[in-house]
C-alpha atoms as a PDB file:
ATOM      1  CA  UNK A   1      -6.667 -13.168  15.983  1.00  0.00           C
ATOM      2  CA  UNK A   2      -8.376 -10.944  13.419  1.00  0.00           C
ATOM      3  CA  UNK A   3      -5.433  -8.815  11.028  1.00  0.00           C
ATOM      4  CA  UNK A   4      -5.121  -5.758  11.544  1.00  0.00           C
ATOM      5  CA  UNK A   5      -5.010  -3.008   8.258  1.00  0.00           C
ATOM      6  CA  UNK A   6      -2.468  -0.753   8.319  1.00  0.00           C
ATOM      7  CA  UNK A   7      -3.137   2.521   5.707  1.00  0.00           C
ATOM      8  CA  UNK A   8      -0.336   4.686   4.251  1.00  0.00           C
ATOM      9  CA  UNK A   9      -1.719   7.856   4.796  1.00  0.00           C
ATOM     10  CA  UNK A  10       0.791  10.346   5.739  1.00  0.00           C
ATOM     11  CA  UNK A  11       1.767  11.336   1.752  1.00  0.00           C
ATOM     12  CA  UNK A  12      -1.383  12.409   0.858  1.00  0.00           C
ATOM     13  CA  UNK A  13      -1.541  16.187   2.442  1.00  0.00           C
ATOM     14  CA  UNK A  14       1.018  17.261  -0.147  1.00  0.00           C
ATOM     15  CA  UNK A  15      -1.342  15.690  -3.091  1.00  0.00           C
ATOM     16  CA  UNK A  16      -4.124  16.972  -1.947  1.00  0.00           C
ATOM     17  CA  UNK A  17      -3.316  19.994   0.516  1.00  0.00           C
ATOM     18  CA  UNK A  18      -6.086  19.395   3.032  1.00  0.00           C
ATOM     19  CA  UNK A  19      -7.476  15.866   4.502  1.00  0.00           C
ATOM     20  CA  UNK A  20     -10.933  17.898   4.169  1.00  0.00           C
ATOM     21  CA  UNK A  21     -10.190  17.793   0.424  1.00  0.00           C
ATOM     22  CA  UNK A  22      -9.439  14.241   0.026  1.00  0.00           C
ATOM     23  CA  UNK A  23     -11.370  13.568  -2.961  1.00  0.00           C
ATOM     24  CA  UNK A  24     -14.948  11.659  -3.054  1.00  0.00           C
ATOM     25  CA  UNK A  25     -15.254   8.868  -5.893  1.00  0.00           C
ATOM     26  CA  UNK A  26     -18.767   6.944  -4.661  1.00  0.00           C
ATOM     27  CA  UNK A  27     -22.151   8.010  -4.950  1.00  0.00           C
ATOM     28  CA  UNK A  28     -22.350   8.801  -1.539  1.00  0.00           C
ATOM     29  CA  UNK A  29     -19.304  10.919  -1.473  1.00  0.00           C
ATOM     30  CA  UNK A  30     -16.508   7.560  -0.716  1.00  0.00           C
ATOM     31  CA  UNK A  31     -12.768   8.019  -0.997  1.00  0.00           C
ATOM     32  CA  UNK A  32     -10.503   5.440  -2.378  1.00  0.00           C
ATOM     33  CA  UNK A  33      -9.757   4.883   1.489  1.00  0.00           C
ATOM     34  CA  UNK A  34     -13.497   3.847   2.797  1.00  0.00           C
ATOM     35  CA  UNK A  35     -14.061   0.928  -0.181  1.00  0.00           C
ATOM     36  CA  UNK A  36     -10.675  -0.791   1.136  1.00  0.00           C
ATOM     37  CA  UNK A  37     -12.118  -0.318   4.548  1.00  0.00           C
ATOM     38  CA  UNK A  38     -15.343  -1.584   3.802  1.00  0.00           C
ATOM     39  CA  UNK A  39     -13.670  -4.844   1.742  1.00  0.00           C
ATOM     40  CA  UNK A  40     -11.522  -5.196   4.678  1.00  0.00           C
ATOM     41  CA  UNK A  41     -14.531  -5.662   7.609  1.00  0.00           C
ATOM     42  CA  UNK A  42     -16.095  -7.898   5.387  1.00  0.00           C
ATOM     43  CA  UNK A  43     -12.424  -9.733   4.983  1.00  0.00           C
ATOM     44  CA  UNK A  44     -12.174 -10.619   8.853  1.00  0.00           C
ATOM     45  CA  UNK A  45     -10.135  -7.506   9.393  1.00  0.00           C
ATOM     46  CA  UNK A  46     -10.480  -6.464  13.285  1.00  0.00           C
ATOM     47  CA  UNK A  47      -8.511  -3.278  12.866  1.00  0.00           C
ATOM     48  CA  UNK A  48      -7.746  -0.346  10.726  1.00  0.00           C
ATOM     49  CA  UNK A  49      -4.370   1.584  11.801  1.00  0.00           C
ATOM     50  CA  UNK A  50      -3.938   4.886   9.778  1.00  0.00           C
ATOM     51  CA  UNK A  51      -0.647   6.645   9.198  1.00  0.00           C
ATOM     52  CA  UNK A  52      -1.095  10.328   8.992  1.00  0.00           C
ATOM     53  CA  UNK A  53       0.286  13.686   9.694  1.00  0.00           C
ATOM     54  CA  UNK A  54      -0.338  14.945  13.306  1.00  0.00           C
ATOM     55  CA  UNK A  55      -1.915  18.058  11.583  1.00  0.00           C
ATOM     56  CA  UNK A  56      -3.916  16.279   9.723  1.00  0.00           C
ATOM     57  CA  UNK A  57      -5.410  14.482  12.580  1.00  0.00           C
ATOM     58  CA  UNK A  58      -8.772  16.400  13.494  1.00  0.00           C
ATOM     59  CA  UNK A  59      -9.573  16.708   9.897  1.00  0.00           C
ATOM     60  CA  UNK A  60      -8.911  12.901   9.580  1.00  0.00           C
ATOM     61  CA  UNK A  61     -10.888  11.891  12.783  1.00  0.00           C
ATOM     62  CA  UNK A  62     -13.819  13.687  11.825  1.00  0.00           C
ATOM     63  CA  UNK A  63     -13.869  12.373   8.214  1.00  0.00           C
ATOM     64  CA  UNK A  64     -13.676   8.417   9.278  1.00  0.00           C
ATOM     65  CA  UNK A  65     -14.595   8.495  12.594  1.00  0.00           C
ATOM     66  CA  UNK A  66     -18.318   8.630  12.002  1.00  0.00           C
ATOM     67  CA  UNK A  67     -18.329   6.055   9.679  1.00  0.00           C
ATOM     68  CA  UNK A  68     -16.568   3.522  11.105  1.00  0.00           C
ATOM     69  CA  UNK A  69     -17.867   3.724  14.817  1.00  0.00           C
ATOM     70  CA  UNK A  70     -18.688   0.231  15.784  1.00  0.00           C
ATOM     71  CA  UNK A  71     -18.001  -1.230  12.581  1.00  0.00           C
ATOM     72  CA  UNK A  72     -14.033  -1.875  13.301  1.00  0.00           C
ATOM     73  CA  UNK A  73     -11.841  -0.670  15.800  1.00  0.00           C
ATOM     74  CA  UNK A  74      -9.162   2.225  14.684  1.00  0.00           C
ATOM     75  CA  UNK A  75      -6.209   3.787  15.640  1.00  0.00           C
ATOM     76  CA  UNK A  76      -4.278   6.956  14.727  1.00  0.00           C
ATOM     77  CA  UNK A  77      -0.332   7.028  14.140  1.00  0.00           C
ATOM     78  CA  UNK A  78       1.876   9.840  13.403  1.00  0.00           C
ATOM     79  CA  UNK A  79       4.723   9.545  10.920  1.00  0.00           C
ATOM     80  CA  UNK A  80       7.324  11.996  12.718  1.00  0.00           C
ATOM     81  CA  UNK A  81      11.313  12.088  11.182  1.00  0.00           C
ATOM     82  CA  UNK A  82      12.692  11.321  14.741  1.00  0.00           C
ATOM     83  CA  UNK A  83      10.873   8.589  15.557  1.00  0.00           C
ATOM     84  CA  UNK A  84      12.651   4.836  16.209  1.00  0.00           C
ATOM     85  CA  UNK A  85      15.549   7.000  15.083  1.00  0.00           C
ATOM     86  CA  UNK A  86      17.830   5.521  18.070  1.00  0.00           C
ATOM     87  CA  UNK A  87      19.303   8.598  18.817  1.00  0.00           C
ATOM     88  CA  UNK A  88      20.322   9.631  15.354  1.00  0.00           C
ATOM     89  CA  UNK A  89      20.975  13.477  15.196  1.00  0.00           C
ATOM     90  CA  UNK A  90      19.678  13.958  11.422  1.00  0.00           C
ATOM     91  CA  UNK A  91      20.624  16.908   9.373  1.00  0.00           C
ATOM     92  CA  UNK A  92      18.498  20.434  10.419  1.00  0.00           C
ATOM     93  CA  UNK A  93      17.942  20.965   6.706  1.00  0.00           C
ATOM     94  CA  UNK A  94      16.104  17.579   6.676  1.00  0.00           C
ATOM     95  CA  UNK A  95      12.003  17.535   6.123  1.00  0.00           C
ATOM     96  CA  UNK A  96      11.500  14.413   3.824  1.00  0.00           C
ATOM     97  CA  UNK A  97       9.453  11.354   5.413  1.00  0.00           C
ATOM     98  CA  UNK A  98      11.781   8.373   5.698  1.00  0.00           C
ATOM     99  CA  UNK A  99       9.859   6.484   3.830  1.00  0.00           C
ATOM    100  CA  UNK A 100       7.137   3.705   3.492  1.00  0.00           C
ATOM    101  CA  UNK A 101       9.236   0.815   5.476  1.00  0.00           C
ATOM    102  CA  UNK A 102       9.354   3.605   8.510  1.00  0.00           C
ATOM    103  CA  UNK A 103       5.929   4.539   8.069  1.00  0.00           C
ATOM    104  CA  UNK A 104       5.174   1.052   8.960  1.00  0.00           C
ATOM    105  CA  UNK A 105       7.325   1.082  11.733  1.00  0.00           C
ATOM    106  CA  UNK A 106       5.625   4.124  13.338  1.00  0.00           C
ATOM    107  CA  UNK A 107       2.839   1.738  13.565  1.00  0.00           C
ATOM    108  CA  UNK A 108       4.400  -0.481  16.084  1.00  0.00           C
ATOM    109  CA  UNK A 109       2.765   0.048  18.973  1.00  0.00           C
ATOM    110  CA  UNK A 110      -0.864  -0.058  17.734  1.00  0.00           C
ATOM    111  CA  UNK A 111       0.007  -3.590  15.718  1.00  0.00           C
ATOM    112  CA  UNK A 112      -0.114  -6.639  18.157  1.00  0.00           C
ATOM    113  CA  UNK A 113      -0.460  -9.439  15.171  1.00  0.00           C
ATOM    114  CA  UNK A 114      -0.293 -10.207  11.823  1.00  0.00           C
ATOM    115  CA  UNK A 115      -1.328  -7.294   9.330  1.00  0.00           C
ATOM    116  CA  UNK A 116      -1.678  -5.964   5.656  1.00  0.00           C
ATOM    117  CA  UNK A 117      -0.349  -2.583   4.814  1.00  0.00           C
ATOM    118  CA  UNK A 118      -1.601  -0.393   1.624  1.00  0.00           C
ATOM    119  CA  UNK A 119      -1.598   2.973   0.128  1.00  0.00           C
ATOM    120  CA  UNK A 120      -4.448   5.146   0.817  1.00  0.00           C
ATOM    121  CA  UNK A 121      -4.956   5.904  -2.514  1.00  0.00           C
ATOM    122  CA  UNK A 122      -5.329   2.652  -4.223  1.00  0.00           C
ATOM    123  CA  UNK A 123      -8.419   0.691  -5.014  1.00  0.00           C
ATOM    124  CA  UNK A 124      -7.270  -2.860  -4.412  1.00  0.00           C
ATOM    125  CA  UNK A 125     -10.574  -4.906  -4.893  1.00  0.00           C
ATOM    126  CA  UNK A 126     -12.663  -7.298  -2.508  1.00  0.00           C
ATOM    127  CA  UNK A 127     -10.901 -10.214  -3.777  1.00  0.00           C
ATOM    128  CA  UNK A 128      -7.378  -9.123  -2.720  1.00  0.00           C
ATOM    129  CA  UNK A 129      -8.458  -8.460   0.539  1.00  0.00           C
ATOM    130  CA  UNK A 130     -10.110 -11.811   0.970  1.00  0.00           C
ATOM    131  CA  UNK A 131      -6.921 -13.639  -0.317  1.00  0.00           C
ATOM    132  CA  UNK A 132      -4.252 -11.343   1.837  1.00  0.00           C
ATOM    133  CA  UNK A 133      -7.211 -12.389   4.976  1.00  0.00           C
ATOM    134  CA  UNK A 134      -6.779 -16.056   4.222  1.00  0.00           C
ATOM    135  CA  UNK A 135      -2.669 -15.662   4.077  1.00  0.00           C
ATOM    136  CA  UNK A 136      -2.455 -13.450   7.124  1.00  0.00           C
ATOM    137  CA  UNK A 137      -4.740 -16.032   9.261  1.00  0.00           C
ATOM    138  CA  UNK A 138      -3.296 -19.918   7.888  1.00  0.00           C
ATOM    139  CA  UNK A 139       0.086 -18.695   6.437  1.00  0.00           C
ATOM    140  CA  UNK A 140       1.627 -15.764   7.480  1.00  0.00           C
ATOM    141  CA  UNK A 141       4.922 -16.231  10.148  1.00  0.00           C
ATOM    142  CA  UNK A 142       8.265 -14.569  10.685  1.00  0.00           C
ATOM    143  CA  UNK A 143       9.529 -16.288   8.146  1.00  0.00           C
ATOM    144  CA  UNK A 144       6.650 -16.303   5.366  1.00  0.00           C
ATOM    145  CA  UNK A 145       5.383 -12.802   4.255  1.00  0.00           C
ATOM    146  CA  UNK A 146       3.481 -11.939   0.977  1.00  0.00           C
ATOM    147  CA  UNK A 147       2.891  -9.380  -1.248  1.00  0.00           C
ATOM    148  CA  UNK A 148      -0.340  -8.998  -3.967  1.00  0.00           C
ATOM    149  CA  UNK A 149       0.743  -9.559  -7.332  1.00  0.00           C
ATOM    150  CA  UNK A 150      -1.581  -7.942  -9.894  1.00  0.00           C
ATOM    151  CA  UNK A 151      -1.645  -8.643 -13.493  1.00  0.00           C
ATOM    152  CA  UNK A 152      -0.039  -5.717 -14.955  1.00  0.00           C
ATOM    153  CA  UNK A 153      -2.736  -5.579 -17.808  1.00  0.00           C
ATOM    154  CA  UNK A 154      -5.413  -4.729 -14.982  1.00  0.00           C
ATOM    155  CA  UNK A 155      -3.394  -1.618 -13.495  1.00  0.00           C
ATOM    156  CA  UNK A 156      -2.307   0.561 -16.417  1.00  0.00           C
ATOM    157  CA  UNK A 157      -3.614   3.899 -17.242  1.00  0.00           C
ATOM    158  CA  UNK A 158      -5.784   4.947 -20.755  1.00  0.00           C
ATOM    159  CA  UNK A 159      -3.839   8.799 -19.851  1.00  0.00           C
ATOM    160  CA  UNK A 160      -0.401   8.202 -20.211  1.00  0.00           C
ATOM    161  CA  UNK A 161       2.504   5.872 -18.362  1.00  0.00           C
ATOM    162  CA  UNK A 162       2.613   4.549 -15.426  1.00  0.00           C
ATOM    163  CA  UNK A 163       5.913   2.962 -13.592  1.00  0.00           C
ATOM    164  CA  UNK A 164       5.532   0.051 -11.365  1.00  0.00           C
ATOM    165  CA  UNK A 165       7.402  -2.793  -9.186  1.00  0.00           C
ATOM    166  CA  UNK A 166       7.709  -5.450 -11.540  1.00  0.00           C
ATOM    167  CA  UNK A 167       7.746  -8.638  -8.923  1.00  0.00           C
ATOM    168  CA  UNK A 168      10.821 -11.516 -10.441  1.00  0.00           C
ATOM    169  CA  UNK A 169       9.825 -14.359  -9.062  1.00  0.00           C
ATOM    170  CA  UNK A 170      11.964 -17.503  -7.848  1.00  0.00           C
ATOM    171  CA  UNK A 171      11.489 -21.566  -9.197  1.00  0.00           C
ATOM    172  CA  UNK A 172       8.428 -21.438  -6.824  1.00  0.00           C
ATOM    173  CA  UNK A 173       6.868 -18.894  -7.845  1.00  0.00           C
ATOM    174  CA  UNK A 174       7.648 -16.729  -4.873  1.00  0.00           C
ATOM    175  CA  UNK A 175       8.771 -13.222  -4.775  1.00  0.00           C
ATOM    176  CA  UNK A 176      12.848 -12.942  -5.559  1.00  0.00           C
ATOM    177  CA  UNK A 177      13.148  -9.245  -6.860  1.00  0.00           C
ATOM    178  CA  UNK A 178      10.940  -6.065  -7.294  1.00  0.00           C
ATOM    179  CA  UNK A 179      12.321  -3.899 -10.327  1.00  0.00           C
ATOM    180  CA  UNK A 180      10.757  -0.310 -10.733  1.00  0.00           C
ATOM    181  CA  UNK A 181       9.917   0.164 -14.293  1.00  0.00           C
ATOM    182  CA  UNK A 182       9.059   3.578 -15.659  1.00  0.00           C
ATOM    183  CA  UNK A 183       7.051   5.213 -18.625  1.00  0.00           C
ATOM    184  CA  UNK A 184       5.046   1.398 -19.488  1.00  0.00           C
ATOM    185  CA  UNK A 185       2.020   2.237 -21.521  1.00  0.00           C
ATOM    186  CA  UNK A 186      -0.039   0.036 -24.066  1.00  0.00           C
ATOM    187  CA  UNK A 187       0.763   0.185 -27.869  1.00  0.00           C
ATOM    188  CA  UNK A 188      -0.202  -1.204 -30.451  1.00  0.00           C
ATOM    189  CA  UNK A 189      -1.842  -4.062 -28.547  1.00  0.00           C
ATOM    190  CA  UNK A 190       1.038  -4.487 -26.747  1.00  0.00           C
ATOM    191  CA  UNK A 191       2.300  -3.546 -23.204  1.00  0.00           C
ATOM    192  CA  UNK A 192       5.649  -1.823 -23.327  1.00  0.00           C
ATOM    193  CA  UNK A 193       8.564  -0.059 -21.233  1.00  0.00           C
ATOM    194  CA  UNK A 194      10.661   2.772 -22.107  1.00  0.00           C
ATOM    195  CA  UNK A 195      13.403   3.356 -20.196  1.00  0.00           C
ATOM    196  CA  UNK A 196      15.731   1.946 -21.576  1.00  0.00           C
ATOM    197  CA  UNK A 197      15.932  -1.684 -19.746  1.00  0.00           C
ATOM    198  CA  UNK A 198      14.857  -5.092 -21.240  1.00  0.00           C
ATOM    199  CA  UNK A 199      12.758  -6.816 -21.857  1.00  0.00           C
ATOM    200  CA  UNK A 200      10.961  -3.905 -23.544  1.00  0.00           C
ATOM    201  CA  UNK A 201       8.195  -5.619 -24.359  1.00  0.00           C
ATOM    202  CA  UNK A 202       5.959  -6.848 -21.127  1.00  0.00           C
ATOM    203  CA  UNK A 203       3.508  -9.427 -20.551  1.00  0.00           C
ATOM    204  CA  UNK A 204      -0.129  -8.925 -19.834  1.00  0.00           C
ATOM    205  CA  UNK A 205       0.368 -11.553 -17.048  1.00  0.00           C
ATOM    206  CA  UNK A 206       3.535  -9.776 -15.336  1.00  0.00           C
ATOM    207  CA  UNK A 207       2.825  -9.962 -11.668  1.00  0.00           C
ATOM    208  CA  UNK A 208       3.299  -6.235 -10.193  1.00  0.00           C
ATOM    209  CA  UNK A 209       3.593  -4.889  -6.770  1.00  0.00           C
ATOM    210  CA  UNK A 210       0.360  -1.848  -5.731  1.00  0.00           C
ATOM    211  CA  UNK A 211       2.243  -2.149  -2.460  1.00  0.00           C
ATOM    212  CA  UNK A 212      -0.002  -3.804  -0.988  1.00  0.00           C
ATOM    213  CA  UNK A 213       2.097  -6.489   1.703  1.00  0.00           C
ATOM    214  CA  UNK A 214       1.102  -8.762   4.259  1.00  0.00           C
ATOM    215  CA  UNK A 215       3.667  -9.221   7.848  1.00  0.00           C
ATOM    216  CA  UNK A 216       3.343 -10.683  10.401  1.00  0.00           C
ATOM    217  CA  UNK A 217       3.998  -8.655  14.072  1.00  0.00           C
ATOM    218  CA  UNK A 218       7.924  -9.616  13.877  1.00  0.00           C
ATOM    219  CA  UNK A 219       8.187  -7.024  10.641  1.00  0.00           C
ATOM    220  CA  UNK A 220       9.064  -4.732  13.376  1.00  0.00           C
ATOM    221  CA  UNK A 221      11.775  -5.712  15.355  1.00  0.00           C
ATOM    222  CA  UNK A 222      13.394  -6.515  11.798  1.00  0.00           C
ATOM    223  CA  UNK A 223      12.381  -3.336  10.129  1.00  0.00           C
ATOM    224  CA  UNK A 224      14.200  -1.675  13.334  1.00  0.00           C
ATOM    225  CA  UNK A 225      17.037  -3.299  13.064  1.00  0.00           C
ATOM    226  CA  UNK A 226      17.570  -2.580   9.066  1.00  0.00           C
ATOM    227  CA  UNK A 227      16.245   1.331   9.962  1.00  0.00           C
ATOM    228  CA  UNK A 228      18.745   1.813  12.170  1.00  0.00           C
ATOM    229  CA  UNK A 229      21.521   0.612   9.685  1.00  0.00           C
ATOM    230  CA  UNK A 230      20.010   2.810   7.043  1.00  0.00           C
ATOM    231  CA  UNK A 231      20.445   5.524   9.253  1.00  0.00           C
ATOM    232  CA  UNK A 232      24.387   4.800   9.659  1.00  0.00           C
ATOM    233  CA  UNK A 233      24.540   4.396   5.927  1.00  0.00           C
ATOM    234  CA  UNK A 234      22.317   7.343   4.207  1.00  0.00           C
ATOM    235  CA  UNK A 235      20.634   8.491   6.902  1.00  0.00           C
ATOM    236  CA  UNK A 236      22.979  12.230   6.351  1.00  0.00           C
ATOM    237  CA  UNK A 237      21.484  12.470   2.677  1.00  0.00           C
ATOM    238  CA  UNK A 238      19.043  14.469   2.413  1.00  0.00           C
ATOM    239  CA  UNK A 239      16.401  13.176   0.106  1.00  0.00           C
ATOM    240  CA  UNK A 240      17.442   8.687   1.283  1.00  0.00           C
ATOM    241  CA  UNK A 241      14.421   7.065   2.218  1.00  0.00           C
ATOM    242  CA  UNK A 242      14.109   3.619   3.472  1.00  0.00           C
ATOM    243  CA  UNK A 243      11.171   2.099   1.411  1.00  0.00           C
ATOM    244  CA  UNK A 244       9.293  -1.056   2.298  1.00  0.00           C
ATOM    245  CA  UNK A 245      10.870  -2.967  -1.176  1.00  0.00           C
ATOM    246  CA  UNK A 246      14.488  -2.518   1.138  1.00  0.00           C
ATOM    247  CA  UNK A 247      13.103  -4.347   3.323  1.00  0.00           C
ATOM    248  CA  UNK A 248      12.003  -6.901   1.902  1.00  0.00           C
ATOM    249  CA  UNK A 249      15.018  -7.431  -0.290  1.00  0.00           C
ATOM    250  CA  UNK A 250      16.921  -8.041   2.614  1.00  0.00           C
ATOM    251  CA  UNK A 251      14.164  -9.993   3.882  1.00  0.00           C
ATOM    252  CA  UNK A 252      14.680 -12.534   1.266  1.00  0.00           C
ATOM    253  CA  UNK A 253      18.431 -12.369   1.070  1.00  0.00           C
ATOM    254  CA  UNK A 254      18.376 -14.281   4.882  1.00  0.00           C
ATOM    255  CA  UNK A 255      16.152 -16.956   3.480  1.00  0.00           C
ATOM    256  CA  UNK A 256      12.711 -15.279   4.520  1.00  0.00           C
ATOM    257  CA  UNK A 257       9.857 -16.584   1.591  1.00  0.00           C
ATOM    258  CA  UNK A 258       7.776 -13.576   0.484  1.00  0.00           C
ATOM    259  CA  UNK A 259       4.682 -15.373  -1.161  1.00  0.00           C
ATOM    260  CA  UNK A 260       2.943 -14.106  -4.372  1.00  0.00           C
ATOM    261  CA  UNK A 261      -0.749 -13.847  -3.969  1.00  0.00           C
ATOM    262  CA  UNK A 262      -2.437 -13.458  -6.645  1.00  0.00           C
ATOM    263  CA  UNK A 263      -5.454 -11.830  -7.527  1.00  0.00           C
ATOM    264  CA  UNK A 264      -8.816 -11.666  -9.880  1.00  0.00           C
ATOM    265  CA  UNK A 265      -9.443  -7.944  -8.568  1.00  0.00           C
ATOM    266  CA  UNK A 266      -8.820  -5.404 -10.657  1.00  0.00           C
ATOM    267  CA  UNK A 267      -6.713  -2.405  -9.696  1.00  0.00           C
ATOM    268  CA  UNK A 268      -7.319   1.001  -9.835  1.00  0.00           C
ATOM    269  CA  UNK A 269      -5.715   4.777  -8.755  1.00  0.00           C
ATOM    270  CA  UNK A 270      -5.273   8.592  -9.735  1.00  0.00           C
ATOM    271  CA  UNK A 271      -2.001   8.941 -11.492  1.00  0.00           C
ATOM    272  CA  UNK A 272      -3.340  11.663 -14.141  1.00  0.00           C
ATOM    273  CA  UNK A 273      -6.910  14.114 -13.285  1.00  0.00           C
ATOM    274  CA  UNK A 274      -7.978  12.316 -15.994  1.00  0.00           C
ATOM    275  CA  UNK A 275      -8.090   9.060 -14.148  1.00  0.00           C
ATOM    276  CA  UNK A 276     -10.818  10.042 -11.806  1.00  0.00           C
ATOM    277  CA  UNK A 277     -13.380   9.966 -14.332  1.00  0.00           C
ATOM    278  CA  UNK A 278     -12.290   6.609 -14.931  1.00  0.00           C
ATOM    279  CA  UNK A 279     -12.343   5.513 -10.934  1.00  0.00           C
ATOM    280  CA  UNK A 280     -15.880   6.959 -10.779  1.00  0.00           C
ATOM    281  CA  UNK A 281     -17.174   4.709 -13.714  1.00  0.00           C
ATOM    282  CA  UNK A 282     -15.312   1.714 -12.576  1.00  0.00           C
ATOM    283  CA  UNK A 283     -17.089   1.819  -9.169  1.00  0.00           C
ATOM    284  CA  UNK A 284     -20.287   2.520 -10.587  1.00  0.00           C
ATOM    285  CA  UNK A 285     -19.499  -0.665 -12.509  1.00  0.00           C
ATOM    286  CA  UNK A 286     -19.479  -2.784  -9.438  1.00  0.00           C
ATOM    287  CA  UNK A 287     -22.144  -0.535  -7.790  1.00  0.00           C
ATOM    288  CA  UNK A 288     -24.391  -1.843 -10.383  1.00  0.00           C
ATOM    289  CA  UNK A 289     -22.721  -5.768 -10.387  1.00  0.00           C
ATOM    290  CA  UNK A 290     -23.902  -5.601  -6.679  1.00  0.00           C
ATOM    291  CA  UNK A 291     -19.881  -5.903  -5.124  1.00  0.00           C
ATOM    292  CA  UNK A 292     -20.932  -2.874  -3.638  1.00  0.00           C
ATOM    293  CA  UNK A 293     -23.921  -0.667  -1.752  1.00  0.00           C
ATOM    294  CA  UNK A 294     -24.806   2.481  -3.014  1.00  0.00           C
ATOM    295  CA  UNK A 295     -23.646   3.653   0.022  1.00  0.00           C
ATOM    296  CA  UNK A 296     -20.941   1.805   1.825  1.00  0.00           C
ATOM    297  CA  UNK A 297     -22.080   2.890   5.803  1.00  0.00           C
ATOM    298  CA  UNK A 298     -25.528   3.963   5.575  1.00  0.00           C
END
């Protein structure tokens, strides 16, 4: 069975205010979105499921839609706050998403085998698709997921800081701990974080987390399970949410393996404006290496 991508798009309507302004980075006009698309098709990926907000959905449909008509099959889910909720009466005053590990979990019914999820706004790189293809096809099971390490070197910012998952990993090399570090930044030749945790000082080799994950189809029944939990525990807090990192925290805690895959690609996203002069030069880079068309569907 071909994998199936799964996008995390239901965020990006309060970044950008309209799906019709999501913004264009390729010479032919390409989001972030359509080059993980296109590296996904040419991965082996069957299907592309994307997470949005039902009011975004015309707007959506008739951005992608003609693109990827016979090129991969797609499905649209809707990321709604009473959704696999069990019954749970949530506070009125509530509007906040539940986060990314219920995002996922929206996507349950359009998912029949193993999958990848990733931000929408990411540039992961062909590579990282190929290797999270390979996984999901030979190694992925219920009790073997994976997540792409990057090297932290290859996802900073030239703008300012950037905070990211730093992935701890066990004696064999698999994922035991993601730690969120904030305000890391390169100075003085050297990578470093301040906030106030050690080490301060960071190697150029430090595997990180650009949520990108691989599952395989029995994510759901355990994400469910640990949702409805949540719920019991924080679900009356206004701003909780149940992120995918939970998940797989717990994941690993019951003696599930979360494989490390790494990766040559390098990664790229729009923390600051000023980083999308930077994504438009580093495409045009691999335009003109030939990793990419000049225009992904014509």
């Amino acid at each position: 069975m071909k994998p199936t991508l799964v996008i995390l798009a239901a965020g990006m309507a309060s970044r950008y205010g309209s799906m019709k302004q999501v913004e264009g980075f390729g010479p032919a006009g390409e989001t972030i979105m359509d080059y993980s698309i296109f590296d996904a098709i040419r991965a082996g990926f069957g299907k592309v499921v994307f997470i949005i907000r039902k009011e975004f959905a015309d707007n959506f449909k008739t951005i992608f839609e003609p693109k990827l008509k016979n090129r991969i099959e797609t499905a649209y889910v809707y990321q709604e706050l009473d959704l696999f909720t069990g019954g749970f009466v949530r506070p009125t005053e509530r509007t906040r998403p539940w986060g990314t590990a219920h995002a996922v979990l929206c996507a349950k019914e359009s998912v029949s085998g193993p999958f990848a999820v990733i931000n929408a706004d990411d540039f992961y790189g062909h590579n990282a698709f190929e290797n999270a293809a390979t996984f999901l096809q030979v190694g992925c099971d219920a009790k073997n997921f994976a997540i792409v390490g990057y090297d932290l070197v290859r996802t900073l910012s030239e703008h300012g800081t950037v905070n990211r998952g730093i992935c701890g990993l066990d004696h064999e090399g698999r994922l035991a701990t993601i730690t969120e570090r904030i305000n890391i930044s390169k100075k003085n030749g050297k990578i470093v974080s301040e906030d106030g945790k050690e080490p301060t000082e960071l190697s150029d080799r430090t595997r990180v987390s650009m949520n990108f994950w691989c599952f395989d189809i029995s994510f759901f029944a355990y994400t469910q399970n640990l949702f409805t939990v949540f719920l019991q525990e924080h679900g009356s807090e206004l701003k909780s949410e149940f992120f995918i990192p939970i998940v797989a925290d717990q994941f690993i805690k019951e003696n599930g393996k979360i494989e490390v895959i790494p990766t040559t690609s390098l990664w790229f996203g729009v923390t600051y404006k000023e980083d999308a002069a930077f994504v438009q030069e580093s495409l045009q880079k691999l335009i003109k290496n030939g990793e990419y068309p000049d225009n992904l569907w014509a």
